[in-house]
Protein backbone atom coordinates (compact mmCIF):
# COMPACT_ATOMS: atom_id res chain seq x y z
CA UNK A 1 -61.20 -51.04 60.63
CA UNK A 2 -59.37 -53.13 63.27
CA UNK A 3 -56.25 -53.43 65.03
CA UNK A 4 -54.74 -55.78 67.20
CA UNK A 5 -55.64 -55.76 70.44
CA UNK A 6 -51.76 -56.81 71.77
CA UNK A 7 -50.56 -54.55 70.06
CA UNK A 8 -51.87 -51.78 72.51
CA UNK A 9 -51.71 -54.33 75.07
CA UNK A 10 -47.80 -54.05 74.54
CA UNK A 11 -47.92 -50.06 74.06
CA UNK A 12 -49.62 -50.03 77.38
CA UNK A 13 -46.49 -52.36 78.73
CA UNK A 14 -44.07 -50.30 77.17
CA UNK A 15 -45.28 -46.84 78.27
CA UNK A 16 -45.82 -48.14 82.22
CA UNK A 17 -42.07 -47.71 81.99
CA UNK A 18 -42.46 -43.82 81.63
CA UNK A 19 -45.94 -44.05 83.59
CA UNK A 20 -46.52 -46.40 85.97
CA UNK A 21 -49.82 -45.25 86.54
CA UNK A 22 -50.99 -45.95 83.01
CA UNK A 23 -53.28 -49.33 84.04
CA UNK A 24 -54.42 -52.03 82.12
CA UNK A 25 -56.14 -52.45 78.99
CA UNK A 26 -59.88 -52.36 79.11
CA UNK A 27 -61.44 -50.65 75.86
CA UNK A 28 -60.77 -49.02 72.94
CA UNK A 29 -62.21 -47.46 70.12
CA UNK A 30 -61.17 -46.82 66.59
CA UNK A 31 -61.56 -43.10 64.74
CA UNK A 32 -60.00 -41.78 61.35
CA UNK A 33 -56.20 -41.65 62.61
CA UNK A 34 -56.47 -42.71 66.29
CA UNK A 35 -57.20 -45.14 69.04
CA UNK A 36 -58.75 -43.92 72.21
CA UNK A 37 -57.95 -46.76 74.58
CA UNK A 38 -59.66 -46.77 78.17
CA UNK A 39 -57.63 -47.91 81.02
CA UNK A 40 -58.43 -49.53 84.18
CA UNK A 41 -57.49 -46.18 85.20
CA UNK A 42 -57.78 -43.47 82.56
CA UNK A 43 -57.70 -43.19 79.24
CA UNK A 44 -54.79 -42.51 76.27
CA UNK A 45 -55.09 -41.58 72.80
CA UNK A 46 -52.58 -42.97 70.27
CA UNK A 47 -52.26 -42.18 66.81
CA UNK A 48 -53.54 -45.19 64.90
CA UNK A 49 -50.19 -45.13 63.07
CA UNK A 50 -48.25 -45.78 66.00
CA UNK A 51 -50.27 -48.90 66.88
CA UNK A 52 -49.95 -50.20 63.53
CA UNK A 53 -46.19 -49.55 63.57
CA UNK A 54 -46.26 -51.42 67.27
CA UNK A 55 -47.87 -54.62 65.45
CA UNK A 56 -45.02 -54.52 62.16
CA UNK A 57 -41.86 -52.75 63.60
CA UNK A 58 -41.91 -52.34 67.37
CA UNK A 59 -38.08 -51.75 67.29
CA UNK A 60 -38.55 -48.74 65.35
CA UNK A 61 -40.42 -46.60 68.19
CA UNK A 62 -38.16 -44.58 69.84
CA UNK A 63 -37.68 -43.44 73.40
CA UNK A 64 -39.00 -39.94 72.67
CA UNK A 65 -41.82 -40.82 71.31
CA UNK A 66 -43.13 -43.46 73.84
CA UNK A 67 -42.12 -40.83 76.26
CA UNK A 68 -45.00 -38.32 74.66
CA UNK A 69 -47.36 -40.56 74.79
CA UNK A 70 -46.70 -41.63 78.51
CA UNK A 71 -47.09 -38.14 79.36
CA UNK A 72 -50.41 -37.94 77.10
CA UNK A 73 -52.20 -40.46 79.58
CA UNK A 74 -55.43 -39.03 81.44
CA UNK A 75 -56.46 -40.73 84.65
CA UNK A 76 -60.33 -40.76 85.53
């Protein structure tokens, strides 16, 4: 499976908001439900749903949520 790579490119944007220290996209890697994506200075872990519904319906993401996953971040 495959997703696209701006649209965790623009999750990374969108989430610097809540984290500046978030970094820029370098890797990432594909399980069952997520995407472990690898930072220029940590790593984050986003359900493979919400990158999918980045790509079709970024407008539906809500503050809340890209507020959890800011906070999910793990620097190196």
């Amino acid at each position: 499976m495959s997703v696209p790579i701006y649209a965790i490119v623009e999750l990374l944007i969108r989430l610097e908001e809540y984290n500046p220290k978030i970094g820029n996209y370098k890797d990432h890697a594909i399980t069952e439900k997520n995407v472990r994506v690898t930072t220029s200075t940590g790593h984050i872990l986003f359900p493979l749903s919400l990158v999918m519904n980045q790509f079709h319906s970024p407008e539906a993401i809500d503050e809340t949520t890209l507020k959890l996953m800011a906070v999910s971040y793990s620097p190196m």
